[in-house]
C-alpha atoms as a PDB file:
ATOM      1  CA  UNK A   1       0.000   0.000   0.000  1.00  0.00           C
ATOM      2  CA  UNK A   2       1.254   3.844  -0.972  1.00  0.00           C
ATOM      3  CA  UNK A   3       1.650   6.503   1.701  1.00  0.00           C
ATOM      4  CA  UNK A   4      -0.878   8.312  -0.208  1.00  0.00           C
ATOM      5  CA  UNK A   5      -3.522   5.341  -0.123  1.00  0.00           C
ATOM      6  CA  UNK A   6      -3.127   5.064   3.117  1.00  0.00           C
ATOM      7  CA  UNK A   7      -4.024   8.511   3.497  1.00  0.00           C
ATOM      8  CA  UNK A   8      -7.539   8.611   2.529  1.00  0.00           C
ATOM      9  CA  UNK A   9     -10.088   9.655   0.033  1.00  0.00           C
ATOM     10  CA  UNK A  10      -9.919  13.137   1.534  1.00  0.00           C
ATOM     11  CA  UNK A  11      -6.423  13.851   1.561  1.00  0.00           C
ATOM     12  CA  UNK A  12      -6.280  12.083  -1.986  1.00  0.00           C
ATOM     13  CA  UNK A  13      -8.979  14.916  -3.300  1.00  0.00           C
ATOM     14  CA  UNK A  14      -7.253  17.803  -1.514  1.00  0.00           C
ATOM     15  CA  UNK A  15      -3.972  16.410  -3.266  1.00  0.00           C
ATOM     16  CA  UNK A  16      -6.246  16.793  -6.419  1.00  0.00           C
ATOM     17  CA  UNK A  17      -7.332  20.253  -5.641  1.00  0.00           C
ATOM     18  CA  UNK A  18      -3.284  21.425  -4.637  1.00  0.00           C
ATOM     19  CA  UNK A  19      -2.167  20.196  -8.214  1.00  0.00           C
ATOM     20  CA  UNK A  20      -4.582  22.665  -9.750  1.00  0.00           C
ATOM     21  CA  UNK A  21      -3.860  26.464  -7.324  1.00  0.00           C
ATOM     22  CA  UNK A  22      -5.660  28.002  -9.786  1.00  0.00           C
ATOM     23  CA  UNK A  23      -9.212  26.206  -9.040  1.00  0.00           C
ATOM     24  CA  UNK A  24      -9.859  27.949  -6.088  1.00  0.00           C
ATOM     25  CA  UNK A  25     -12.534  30.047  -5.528  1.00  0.00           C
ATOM     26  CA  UNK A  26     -10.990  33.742  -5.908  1.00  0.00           C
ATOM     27  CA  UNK A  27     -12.584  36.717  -4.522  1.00  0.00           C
ATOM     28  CA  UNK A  28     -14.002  39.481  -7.073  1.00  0.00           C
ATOM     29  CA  UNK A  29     -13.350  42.828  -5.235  1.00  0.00           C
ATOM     30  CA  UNK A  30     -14.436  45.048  -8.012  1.00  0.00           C
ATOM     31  CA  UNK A  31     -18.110  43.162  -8.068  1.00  0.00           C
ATOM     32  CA  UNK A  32     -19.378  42.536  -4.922  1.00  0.00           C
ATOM     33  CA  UNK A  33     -22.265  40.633  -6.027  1.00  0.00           C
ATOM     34  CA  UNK A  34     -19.827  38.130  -7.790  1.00  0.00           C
ATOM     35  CA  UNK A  35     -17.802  37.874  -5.033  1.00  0.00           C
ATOM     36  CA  UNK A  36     -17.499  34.470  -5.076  1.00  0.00           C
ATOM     37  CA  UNK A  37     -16.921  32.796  -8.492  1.00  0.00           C
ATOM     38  CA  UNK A  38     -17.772  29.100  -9.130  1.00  0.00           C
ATOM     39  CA  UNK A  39     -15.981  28.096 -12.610  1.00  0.00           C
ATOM     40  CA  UNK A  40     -15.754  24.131 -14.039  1.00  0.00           C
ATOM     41  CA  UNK A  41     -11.982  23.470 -13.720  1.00  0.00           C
ATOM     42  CA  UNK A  42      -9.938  20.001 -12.423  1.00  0.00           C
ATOM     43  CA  UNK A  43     -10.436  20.023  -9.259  1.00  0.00           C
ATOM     44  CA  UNK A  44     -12.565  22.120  -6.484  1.00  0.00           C
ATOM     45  CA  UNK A  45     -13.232  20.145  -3.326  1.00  0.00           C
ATOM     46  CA  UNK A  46     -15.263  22.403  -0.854  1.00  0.00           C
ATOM     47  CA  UNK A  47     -16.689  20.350   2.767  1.00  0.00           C
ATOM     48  CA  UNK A  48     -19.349  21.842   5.280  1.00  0.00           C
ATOM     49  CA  UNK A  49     -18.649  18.945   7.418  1.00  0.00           C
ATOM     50  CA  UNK A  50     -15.830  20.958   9.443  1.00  0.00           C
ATOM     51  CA  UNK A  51     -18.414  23.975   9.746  1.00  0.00           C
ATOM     52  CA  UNK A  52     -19.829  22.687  12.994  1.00  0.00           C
ATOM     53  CA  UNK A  53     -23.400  23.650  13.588  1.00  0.00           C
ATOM     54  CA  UNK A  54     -25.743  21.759  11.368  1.00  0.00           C
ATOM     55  CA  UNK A  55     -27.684  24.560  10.371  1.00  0.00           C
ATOM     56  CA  UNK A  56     -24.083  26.141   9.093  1.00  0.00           C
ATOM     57  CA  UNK A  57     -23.942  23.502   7.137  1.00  0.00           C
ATOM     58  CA  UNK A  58     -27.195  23.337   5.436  1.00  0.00           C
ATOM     59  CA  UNK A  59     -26.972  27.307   4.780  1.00  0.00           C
ATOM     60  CA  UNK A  60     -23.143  26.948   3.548  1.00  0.00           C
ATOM     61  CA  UNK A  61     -24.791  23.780   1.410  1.00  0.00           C
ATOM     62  CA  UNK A  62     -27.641  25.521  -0.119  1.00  0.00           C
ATOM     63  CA  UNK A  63     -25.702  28.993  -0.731  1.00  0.00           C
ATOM     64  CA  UNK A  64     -23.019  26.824  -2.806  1.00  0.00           C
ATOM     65  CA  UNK A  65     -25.876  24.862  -5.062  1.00  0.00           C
ATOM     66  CA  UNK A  66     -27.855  28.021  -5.552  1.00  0.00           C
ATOM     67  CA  UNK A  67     -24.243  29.452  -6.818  1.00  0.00           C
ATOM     68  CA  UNK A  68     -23.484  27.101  -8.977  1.00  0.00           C
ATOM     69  CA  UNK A  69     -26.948  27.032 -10.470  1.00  0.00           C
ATOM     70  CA  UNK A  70     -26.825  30.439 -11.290  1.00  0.00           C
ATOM     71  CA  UNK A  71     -23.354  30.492 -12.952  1.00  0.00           C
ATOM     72  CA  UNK A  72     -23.635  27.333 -14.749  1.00  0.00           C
ATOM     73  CA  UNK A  73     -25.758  29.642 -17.239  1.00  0.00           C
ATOM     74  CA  UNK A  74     -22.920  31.662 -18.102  1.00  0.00           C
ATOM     75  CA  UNK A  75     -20.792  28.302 -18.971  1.00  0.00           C
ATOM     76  CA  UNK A  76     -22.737  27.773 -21.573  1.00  0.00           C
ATOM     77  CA  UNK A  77     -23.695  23.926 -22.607  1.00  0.00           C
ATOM     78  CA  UNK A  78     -21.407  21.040 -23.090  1.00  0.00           C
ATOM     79  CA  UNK A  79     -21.712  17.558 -23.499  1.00  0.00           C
ATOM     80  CA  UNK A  80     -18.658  16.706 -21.373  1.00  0.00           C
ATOM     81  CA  UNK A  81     -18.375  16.735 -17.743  1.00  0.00           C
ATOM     82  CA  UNK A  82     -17.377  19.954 -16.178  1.00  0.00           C
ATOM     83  CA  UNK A  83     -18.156  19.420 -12.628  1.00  0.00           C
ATOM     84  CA  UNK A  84     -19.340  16.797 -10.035  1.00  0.00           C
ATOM     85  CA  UNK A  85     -21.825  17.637  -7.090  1.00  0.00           C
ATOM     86  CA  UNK A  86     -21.497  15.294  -4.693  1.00  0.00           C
ATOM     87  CA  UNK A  87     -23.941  15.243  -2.070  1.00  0.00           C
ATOM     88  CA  UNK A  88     -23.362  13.071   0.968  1.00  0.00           C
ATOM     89  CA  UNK A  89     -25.827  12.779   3.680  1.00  0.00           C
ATOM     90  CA  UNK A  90     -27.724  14.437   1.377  1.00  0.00           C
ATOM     91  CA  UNK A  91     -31.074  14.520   3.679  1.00  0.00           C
ATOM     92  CA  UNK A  92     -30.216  18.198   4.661  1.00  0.00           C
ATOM     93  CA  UNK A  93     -30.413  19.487   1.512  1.00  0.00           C
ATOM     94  CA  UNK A  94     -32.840  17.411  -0.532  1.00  0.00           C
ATOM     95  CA  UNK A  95     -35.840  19.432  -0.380  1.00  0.00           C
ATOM     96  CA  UNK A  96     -34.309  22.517  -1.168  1.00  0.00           C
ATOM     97  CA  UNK A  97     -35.750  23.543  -4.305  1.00  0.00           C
ATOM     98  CA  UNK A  98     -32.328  24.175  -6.224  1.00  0.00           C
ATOM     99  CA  UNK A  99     -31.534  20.932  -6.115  1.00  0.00           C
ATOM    100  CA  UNK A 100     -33.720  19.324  -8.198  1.00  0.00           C
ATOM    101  CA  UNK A 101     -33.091  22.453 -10.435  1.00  0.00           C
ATOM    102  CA  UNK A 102     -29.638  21.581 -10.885  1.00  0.00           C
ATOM    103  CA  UNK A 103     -30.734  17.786 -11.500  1.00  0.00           C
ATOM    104  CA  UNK A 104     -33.170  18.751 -14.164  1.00  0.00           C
ATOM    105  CA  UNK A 105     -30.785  21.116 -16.142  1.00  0.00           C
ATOM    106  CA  UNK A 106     -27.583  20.823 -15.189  1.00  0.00           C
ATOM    107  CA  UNK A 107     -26.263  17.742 -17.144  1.00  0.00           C
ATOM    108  CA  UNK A 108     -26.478  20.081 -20.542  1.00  0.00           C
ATOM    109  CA  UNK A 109     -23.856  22.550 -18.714  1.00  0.00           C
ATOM    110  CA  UNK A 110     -21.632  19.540 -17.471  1.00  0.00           C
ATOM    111  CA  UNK A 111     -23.160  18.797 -14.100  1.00  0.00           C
ATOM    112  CA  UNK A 112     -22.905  15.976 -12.682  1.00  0.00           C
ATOM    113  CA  UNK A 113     -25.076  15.418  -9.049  1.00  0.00           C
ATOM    114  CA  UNK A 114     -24.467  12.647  -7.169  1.00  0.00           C
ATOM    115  CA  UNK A 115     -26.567  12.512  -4.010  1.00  0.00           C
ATOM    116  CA  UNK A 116     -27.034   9.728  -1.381  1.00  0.00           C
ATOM    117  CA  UNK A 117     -28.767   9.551   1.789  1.00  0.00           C
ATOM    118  CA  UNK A 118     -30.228   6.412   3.691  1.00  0.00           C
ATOM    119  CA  UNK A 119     -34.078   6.754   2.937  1.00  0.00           C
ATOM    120  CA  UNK A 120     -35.687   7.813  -0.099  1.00  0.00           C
ATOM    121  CA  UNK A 121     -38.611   9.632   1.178  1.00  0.00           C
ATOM    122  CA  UNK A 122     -35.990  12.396   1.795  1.00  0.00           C
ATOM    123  CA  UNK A 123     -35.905  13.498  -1.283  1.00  0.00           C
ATOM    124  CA  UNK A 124     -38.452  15.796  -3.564  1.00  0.00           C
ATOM    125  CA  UNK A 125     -40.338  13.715  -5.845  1.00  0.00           C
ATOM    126  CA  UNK A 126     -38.526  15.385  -8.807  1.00  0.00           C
ATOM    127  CA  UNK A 127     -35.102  14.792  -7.386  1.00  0.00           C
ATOM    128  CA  UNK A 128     -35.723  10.819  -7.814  1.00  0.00           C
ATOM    129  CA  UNK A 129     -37.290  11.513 -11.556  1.00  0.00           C
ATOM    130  CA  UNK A 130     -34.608  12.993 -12.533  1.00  0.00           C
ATOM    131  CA  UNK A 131     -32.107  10.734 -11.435  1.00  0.00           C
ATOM    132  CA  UNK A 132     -30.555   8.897 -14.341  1.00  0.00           C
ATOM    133  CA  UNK A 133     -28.124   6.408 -12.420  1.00  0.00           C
ATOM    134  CA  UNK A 134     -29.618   4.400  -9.493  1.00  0.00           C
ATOM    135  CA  UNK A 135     -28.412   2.362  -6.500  1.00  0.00           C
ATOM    136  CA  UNK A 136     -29.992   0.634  -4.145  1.00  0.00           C
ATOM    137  CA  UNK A 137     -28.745  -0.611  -0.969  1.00  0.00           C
ATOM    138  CA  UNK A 138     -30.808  -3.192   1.325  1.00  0.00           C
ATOM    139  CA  UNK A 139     -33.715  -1.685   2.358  1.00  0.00           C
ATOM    140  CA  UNK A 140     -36.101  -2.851   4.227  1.00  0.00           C
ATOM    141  CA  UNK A 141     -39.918  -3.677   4.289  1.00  0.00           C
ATOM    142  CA  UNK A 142     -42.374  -1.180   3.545  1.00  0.00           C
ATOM    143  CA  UNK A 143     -39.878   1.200   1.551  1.00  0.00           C
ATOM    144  CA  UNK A 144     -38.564  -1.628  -0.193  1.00  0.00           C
ATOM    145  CA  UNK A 145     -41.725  -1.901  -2.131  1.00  0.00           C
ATOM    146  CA  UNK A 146     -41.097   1.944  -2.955  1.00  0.00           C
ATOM    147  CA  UNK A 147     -37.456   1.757  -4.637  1.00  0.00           C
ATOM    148  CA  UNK A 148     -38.163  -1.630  -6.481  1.00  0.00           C
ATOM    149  CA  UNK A 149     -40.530   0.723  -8.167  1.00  0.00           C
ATOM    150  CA  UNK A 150     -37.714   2.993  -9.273  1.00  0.00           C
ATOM    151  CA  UNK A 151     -36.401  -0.081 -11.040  1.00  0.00           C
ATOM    152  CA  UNK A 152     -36.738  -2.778 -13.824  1.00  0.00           C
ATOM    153  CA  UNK A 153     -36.399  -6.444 -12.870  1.00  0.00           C
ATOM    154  CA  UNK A 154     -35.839  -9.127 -14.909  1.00  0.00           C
ATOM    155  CA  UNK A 155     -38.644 -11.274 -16.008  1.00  0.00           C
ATOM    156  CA  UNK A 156     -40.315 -13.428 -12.345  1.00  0.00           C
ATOM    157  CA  UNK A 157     -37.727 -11.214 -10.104  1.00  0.00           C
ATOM    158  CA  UNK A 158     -39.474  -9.771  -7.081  1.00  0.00           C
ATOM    159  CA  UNK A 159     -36.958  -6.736  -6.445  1.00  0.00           C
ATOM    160  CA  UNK A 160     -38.755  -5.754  -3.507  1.00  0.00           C
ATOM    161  CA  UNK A 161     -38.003  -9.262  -1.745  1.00  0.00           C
ATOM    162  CA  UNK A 162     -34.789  -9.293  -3.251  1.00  0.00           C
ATOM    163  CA  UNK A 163     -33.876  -5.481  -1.817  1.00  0.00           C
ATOM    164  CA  UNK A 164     -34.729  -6.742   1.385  1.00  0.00           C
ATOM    165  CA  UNK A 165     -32.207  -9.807   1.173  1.00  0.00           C
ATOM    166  CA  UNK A 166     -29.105  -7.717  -0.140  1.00  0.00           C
ATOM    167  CA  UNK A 167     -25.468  -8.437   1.699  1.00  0.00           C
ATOM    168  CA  UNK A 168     -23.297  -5.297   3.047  1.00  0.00           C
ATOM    169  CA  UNK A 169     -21.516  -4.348  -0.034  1.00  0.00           C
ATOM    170  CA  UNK A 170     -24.188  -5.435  -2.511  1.00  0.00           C
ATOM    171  CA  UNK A 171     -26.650  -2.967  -4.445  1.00  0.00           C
ATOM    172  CA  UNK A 172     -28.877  -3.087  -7.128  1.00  0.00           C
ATOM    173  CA  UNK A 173     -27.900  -0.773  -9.889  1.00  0.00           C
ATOM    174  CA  UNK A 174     -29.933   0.719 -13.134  1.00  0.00           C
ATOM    175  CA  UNK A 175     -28.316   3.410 -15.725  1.00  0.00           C
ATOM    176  CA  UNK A 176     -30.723   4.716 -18.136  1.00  0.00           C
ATOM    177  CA  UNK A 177     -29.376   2.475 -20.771  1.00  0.00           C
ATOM    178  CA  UNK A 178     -29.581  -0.537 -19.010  1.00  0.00           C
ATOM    179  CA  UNK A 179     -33.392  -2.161 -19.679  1.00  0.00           C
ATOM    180  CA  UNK A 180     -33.138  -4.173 -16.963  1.00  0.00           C
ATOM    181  CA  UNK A 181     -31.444  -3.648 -13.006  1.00  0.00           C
ATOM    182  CA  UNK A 182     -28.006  -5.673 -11.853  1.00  0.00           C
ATOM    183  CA  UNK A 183     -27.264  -6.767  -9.087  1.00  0.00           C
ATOM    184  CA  UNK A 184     -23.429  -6.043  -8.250  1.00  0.00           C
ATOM    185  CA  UNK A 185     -21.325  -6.974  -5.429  1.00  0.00           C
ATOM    186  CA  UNK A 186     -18.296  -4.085  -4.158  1.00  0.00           C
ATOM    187  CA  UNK A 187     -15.071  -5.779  -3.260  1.00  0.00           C
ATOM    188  CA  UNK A 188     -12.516  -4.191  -0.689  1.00  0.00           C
ATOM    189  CA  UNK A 189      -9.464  -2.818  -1.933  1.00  0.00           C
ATOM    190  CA  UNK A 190      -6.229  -5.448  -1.633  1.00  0.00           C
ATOM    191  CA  UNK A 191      -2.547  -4.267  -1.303  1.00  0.00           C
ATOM    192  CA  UNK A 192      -1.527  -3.194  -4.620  1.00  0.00           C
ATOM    193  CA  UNK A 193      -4.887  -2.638  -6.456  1.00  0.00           C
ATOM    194  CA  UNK A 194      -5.491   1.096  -5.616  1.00  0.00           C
ATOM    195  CA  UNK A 195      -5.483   3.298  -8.966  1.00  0.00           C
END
């Protein structure tokens, strides 16, 4: 194993972010109502989770997506990936109305939104429309019922009953090319097998 691998997946992203100085977000003096520029780039990592009080976070949360969804405009569209959203714990923020906003019309400016969070009923209704990739973890009995409806089973598969049964590590997953869901199985990382 590599010093660096041992280090983490957050010290590997602010590694990321320290190879590209210029990706930080620089302060506009002369326009104070651009004072704060979000611009597609490398590398931008930017955490709440050191901010301490949770509603800190969900303001400093909100005030970055409702940035980014009004610069993402001036980018103009793409059909390559310009940045990733990646929204952990994502129950804080999921019914804030930006979000599925971004989801919706983001992906023609080169947004990508990730989001996860450990129930689906925290999310808006068009959040979960508009999400192209799905995974599903096991989930339990009545909201399995709910995300086996998200999906597209195989012919005499009840994904419901199947949800229910998944091992730590397995998910069901659906892109919107795939016409039917797979199930796939995450193994841990050996010595020597780290990218």
């Amino acid at each position: 194993m590599t010093p660096h691998a041992a280090a983490g997946p957050r010290a590997r992203a602010e590694r990321v972010g320290a190879r590209s100085p210029g990706r930080r977000q620089q302060p506009n003096e002369d326009r104070p109502n651009q004072r704060w520029r979000i611009s597609p780039g490398p590398a931008l990592l930017s955490t709440v989770h050191d901010l301490g009080l949770d509603t800190l976070q969900i303001a400093a949360g909100a005030f970055l997506m409702r940035r980014l969804y009004k610069e993402m405009f001036a980018w103009g569209e793409t059909s390559s990936l310009r940045l990733a959203l990646v929204l952990d714990e994502a129950h804080r923020l999921a019914r804030d109305m930006t979000l599925p906003k971004l989801m919706k019309e983001g992906r023609k400016f080169g947004i990508l939104v990730i989001v996860a969070s450990q129930g689906l009923a925290d999310f808006h209704p068009d959040v979960v429309g508009n999400a192209g990739t799905k995974v599903v973890f096991r989930t339990n009995f009545p909201m399995s019922k709910k995300v086996a409806g998200y999906l597209r089973a195989s012919r005499g598969v009840d994904l419901a009953a199947v949800v229910e049964q998944l091992e730590v590590g397995e998910a069901y997953v659906q892109t919107p090319e795939m016409s039917t869901a797979s199930r796939v199985r995450m193994y841990p990382l050996t010595a020597g097998s780290e990218g």
